[in-house]
Protein backbone atom coordinates (compact mmCIF):
# COMPACT_ATOMS: atom_id res chain seq x y z
CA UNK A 1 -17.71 -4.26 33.45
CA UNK A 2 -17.66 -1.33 36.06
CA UNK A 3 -17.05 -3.80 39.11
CA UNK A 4 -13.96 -5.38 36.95
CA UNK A 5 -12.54 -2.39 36.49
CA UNK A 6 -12.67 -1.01 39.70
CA UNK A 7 -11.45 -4.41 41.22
CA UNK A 8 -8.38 -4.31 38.68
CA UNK A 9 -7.55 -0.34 39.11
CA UNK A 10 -8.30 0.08 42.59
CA UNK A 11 -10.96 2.37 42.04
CA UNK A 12 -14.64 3.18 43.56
CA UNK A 13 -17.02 1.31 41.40
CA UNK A 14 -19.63 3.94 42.33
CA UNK A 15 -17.74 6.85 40.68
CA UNK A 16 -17.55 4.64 37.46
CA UNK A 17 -19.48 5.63 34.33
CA UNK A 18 -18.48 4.11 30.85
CA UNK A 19 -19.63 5.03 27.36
CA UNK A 20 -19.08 3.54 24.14
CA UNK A 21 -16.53 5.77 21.82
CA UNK A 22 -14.90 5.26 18.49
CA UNK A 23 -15.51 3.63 14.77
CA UNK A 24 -12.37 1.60 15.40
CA UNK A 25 -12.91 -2.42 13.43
CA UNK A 26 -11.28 -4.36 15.64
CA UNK A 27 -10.87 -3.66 19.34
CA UNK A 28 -13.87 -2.18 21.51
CA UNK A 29 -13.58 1.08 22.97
CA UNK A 30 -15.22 3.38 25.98
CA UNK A 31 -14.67 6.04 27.58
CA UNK A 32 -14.77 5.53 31.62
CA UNK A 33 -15.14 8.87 33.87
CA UNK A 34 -13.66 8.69 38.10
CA UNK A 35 -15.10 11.73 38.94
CA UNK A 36 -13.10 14.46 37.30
CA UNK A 37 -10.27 11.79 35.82
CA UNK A 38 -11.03 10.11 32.57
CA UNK A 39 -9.54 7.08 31.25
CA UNK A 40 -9.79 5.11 27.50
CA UNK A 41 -10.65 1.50 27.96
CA UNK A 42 -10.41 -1.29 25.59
CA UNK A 43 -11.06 -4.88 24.89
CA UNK A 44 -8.74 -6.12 22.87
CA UNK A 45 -9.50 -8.35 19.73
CA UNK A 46 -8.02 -11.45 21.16
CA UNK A 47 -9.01 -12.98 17.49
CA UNK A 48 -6.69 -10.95 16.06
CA UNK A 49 -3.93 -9.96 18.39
CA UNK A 50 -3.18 -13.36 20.11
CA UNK A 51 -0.75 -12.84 22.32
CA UNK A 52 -1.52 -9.00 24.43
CA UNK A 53 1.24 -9.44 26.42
CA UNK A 54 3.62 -9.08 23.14
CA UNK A 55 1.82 -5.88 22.50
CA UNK A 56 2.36 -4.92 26.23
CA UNK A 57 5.69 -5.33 25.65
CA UNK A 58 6.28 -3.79 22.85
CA UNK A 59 4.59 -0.77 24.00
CA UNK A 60 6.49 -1.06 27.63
CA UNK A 61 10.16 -1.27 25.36
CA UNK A 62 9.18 1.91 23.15
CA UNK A 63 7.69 3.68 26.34
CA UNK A 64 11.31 3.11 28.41
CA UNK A 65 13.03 4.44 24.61
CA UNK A 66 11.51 7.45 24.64
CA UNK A 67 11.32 8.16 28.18
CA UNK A 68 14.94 8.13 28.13
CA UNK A 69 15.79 9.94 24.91
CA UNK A 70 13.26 11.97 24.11
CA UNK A 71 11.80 12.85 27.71
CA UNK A 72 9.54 15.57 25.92
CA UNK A 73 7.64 13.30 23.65
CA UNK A 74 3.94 12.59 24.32
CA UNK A 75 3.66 8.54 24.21
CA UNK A 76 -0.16 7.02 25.37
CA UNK A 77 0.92 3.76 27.13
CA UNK A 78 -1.50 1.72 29.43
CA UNK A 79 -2.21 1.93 32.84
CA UNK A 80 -0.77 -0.91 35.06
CA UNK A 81 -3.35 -2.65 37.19
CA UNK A 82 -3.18 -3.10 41.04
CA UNK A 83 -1.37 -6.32 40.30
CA UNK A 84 1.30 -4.33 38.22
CA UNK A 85 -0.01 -6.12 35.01
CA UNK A 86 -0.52 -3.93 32.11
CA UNK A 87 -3.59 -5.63 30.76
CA UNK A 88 -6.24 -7.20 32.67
CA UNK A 89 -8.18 -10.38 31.76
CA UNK A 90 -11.72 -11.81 32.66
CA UNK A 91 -12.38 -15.67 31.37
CA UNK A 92 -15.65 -14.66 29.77
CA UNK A 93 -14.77 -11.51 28.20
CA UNK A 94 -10.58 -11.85 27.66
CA UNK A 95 -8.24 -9.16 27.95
CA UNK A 96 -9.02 -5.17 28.50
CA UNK A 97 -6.41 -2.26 29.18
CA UNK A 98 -6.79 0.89 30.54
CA UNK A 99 -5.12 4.63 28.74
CA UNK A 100 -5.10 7.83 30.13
CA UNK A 101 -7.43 10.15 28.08
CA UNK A 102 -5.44 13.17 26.80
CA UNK A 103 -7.09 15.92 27.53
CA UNK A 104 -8.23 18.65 24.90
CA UNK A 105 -7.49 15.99 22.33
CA UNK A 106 -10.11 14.17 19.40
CA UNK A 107 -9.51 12.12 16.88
CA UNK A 108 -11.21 12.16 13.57
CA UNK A 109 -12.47 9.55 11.31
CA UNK A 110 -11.58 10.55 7.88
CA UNK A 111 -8.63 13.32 6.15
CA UNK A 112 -11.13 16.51 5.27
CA UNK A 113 -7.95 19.12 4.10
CA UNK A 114 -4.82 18.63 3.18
CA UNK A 115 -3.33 20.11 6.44
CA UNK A 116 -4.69 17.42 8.56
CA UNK A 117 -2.73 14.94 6.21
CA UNK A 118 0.61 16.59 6.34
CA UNK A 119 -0.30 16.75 10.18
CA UNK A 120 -0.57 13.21 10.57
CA UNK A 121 2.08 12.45 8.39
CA UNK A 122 4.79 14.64 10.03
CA UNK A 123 3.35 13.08 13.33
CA UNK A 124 3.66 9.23 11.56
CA UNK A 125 7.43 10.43 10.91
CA UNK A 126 8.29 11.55 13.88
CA UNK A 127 6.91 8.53 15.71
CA UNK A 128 9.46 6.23 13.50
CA UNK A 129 12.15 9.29 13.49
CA UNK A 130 12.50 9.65 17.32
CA UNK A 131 12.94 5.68 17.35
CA UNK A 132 15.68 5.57 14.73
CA UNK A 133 18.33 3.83 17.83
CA UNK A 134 16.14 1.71 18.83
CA UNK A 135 16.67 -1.90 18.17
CA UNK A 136 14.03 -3.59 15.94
CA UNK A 137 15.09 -6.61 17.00
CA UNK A 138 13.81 -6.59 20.56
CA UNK A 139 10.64 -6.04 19.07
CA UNK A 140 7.67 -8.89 19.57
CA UNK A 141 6.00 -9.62 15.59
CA UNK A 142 1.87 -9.22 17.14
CA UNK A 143 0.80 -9.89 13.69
CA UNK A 144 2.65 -12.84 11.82
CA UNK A 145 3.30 -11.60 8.13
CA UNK A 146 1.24 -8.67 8.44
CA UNK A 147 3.01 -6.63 5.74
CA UNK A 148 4.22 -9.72 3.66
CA UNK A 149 3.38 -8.65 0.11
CA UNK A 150 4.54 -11.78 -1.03
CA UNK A 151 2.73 -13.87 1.82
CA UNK A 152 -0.58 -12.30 0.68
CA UNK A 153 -0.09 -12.90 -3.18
CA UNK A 154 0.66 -16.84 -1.73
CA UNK A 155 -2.74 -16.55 -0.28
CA UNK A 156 -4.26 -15.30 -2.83
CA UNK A 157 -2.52 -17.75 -5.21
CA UNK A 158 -3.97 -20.50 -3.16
CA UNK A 159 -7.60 -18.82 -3.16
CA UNK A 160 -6.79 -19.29 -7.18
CA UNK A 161 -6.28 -23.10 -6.02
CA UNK A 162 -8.97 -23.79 -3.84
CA UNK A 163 -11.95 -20.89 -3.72
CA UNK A 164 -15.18 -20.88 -4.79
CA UNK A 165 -15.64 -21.93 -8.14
CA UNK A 166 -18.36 -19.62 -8.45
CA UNK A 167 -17.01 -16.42 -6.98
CA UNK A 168 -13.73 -17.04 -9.29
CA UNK A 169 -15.95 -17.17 -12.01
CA UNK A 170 -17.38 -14.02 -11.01
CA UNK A 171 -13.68 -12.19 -10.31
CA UNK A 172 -12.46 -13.31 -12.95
CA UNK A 173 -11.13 -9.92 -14.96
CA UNK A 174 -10.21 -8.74 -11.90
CA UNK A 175 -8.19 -11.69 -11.03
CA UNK A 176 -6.33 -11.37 -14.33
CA UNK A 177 -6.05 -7.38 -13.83
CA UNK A 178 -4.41 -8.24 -9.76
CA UNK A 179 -2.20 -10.87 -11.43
CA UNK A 180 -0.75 -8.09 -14.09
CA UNK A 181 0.51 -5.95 -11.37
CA UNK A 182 2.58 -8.83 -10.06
CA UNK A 183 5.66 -7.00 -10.59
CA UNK A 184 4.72 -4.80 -7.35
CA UNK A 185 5.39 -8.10 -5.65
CA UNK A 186 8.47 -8.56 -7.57
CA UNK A 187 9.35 -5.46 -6.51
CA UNK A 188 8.97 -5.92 -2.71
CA UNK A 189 11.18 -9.03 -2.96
CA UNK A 190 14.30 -7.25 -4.08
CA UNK A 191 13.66 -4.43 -1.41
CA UNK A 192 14.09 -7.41 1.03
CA UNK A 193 17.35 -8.00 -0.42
CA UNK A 194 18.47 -4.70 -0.66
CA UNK A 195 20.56 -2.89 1.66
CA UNK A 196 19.36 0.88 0.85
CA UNK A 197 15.95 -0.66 2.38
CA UNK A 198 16.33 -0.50 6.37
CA UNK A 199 13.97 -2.15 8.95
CA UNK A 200 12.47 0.46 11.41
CA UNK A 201 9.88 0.63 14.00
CA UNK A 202 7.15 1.53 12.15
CA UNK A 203 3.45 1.85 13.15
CA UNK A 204 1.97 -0.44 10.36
CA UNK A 205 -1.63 1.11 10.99
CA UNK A 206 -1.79 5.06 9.72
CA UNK A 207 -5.38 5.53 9.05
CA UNK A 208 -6.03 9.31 10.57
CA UNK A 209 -8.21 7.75 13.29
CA UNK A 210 -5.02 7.05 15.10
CA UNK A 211 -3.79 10.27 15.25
CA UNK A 212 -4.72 12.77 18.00
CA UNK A 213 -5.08 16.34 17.68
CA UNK A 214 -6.10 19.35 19.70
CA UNK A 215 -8.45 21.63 19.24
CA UNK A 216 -6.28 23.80 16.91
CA UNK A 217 -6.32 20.70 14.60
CA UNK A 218 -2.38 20.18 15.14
CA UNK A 219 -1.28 16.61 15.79
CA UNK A 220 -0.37 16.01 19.20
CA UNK A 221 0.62 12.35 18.78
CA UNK A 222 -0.13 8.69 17.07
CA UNK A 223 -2.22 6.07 19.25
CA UNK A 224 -3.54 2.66 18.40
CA UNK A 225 0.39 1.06 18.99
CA UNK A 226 -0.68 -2.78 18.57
CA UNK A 227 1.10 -3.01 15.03
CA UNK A 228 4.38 -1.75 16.21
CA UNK A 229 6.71 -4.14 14.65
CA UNK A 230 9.90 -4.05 12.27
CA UNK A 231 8.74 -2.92 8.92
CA UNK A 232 10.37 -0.63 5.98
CA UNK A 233 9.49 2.98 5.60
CA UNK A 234 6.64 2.40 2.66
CA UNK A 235 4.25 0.37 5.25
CA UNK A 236 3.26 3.57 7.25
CA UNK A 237 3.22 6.10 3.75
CA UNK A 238 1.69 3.68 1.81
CA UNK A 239 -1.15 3.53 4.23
CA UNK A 240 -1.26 6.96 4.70
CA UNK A 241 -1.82 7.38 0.87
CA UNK A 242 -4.05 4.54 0.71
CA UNK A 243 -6.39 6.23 3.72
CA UNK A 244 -6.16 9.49 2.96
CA UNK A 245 -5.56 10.43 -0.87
CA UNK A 246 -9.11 9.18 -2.31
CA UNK A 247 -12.36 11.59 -0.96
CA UNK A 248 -13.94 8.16 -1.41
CA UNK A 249 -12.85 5.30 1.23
CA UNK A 250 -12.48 2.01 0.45
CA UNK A 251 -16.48 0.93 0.79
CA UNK A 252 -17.29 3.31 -2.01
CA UNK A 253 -19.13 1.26 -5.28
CA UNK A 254 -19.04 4.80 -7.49
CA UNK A 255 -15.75 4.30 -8.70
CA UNK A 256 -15.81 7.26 -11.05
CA UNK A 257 -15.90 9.05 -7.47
CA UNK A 258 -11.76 7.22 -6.50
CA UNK A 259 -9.39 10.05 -7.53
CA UNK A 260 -5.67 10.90 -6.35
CA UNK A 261 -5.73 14.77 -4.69
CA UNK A 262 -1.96 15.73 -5.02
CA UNK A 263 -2.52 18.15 -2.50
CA UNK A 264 -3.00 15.65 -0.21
CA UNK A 265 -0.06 13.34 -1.50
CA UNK A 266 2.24 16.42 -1.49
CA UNK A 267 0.95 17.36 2.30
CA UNK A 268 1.98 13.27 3.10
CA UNK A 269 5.59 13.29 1.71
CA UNK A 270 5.91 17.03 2.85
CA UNK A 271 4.99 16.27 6.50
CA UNK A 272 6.73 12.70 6.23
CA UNK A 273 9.80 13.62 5.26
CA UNK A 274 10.26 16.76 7.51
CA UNK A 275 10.73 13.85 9.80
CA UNK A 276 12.20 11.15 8.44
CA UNK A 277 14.28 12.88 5.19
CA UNK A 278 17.44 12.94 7.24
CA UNK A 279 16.73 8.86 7.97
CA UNK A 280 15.44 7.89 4.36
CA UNK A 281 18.23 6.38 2.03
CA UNK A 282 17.97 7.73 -1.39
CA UNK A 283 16.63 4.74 -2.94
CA UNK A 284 13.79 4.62 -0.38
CA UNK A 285 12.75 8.38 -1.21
CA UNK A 286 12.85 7.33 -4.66
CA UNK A 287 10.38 4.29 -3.42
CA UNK A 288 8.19 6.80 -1.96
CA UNK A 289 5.02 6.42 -4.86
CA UNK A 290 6.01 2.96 -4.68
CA UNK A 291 4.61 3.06 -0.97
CA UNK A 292 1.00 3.62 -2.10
CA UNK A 293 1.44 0.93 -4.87
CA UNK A 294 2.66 -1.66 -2.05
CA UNK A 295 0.05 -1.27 0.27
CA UNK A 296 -3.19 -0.67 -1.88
CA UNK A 297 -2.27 -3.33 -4.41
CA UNK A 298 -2.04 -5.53 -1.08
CA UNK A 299 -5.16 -4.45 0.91
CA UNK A 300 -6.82 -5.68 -3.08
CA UNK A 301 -5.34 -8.63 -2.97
CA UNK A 302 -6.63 -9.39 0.52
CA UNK A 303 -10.37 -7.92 -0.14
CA UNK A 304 -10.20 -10.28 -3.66
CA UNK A 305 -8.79 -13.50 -1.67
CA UNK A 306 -11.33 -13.18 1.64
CA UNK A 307 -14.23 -12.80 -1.24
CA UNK A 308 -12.83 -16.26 -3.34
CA UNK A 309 -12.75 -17.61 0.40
CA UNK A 310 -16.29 -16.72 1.29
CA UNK A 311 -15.96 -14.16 3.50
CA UNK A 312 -14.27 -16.58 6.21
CA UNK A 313 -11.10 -12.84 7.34
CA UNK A 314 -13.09 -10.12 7.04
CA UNK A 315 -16.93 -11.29 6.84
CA UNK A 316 -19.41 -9.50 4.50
CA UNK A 317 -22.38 -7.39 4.98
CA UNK A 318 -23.68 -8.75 1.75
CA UNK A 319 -22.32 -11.63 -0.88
CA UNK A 320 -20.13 -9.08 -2.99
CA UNK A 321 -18.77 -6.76 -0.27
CA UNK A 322 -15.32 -8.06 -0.38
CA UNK A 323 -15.61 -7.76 -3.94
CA UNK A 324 -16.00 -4.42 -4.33
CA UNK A 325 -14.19 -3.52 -1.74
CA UNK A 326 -11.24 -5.41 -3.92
CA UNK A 327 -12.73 -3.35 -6.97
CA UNK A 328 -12.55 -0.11 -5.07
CA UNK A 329 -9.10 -0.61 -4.35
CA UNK A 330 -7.75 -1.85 -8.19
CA UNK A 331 -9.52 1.34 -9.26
CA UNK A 332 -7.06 3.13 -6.67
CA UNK A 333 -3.87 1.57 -7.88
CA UNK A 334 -4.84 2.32 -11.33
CA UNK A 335 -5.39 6.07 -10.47
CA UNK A 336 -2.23 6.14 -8.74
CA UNK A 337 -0.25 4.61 -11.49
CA UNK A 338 -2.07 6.83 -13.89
CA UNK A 339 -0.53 9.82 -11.94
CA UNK A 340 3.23 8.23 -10.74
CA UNK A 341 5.34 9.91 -13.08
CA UNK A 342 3.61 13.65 -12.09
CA UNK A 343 3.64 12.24 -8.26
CA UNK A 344 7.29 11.29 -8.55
CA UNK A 345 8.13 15.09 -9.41
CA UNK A 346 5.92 16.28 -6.49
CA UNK A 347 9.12 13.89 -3.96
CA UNK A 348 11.70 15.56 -5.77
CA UNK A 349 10.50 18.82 -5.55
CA UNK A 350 9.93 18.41 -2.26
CA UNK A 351 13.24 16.74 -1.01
CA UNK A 352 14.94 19.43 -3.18
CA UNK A 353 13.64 22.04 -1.15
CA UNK A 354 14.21 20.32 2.10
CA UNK A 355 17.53 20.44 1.36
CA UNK A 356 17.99 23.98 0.33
């Protein structure tokens, strides 16, 4: 790996050292020190993200935005080869990319206080805020359907149709309990039709493992940019809420332990919408618990479907992983919904004061 590096970056393969870093699922990460420069390198998931160049491009498009309008902004885009390229690619091992490491930053791996989520949040807004001229349609789609509520309950529909007759068997309260909270898709397809809804470049991956901070603990700026896409404002807070309101993540089986902290959803909205208030229709803010609804009822209805498929998207560590992973997240939705009404109060309150 050292020797294709250095061939593609022009650098000494001698003064190359690499080390593994990160928990991140689906690309592989080091860390690669030139002496006293350090760099992030990646191989990306070419099973996933087909096409790198459409992420290159997206990345190069929202690079040349900011650059020009918001000169101040810290934005982590790759490194271009000696060949100009901004990936590199190797026929046994596919397609790598090279970021500058930000210095006297870290990322963490899971929300510990609610100042880390407002953090985040404010940094998620300002990402999509600071973008609000930017044309969505120049945008490449890396992920067909990605955020397609009502593409996922089709695939889950046809796991209905053609899964295993065993596993639905097994899943089947839960499949009755997903298809009871259809209306959430309902929902989603009169948003598309709506013209209080806007498209905007939005992240589509706001897990708190993409944010960096400093040493301080204040957000310095988002990372991981292969989702970037058109999407609607709930994608990025849903996910948020999804990732960062339950002290249990999704691989937790003591589901007495999957609570809502409104702390934590007040310190989303409140850091969100310093951001993105002045951008938000007033039909979206009042969409704003409907975010975490969106999302988590999806990432269920993609943990139940890949389990009635055998484990063929996500694989399994064991037979009923995808399962309760599902199960974790119905219990999630059901907390949320349990709390909406008091949640709803905590957006008002906080747009109210925004505004005063």
């Amino acid at each position: 790996m050292l020797q294709q590096i250095s061939e593609a970056y022009g650098m000494q393969e001698a003064a190359l050292s690499i080390t593994p870093v990160g928990s991140g699922l689906i690309h592989k990460t080091w860390k690669v020190t030139d002496g006293d420069e350090v760099f992030i390198l990646q191989q990306i998931n070419h099973n996933v993200f087909h096409d790198p160049y459409a992420i290159a491009e997206n990345i190069e498009q929202v690079a040349s935005y900011l650059k020009e309008h918001h000169p101040d902004y810290l934005f982590v885009a790759p490194i271009s080869t000696k060949a100009k390229e901004p990936v590199f690619y190797n026929e046994e091992e596919g397609y790598y990319r090279l970021f500058p490491f930000v210095k006297g930053s870290h990322s963490i791996d899971s929300v510990s206080t609610p100042e880390q989520a407002y953090e985040a949040a404010q940094q998620f807004g300002r990402f999509t805020g600071l973008l609000a001229g930017f044309n969505t349609e120049n945008l490449k789609i890396t992920i067909p359907d990605f955020h397609n509520l009502t593409f996922r309950y089709r695939q889950f529909l046809n796991a209905l149709e053609n899964g295993d007759e065993k596993r639905k068997e097994h899943a089947k309260q839960l499949i009755k309990e997903l298809i009871s909270f259809e209306s959430i898709v309902t929902t989603y397809e009169q948003i598309k039709r709506s013209p209080d809804f806007r498209l905007r470049v939005t992240h589509h991956d706001t897990k708190i493992s993409n944010v960096l901070f400093d040493y301080q603990n204040h957000a310095i700026c988002v990372i991981d940019l292969d989702t970037i896409m058109p999407g609607y404002f709930f994608s990025d807070a849903g996910d948020m809420m999804r990732t960062y309101l339950s002290p249990a993540n999704e691989e937790e089986t003591n589901f007495s332990l999957i609570q809502i902290r409104e702390e934590y959803f007040q310190a989303i909205v409140s850091g969100y919408l310093q951001e993105m208030s002045h951008l938000l229709t007033p039909v979206e803010k009042n969409h704003f618990v409907y975010a975490g609804k969106f999302i988590i009822y999806m990432q269920a209805l993609r943990f139940l479907t890949d389990y009635l498929n055998n484990d063929v998207y996500y694989g399994a560590r064991f037979e009923l992983h995808n399962y309760n992973r599902a199960m974790n997240q119905m219990h999630l939705l059901k907390e949320l919904i349990n709390k909406e009404s008091h949640l709803e109060k905590i957006v008002r309150a906080v747009t109210e004061k925004q505004f005063n």
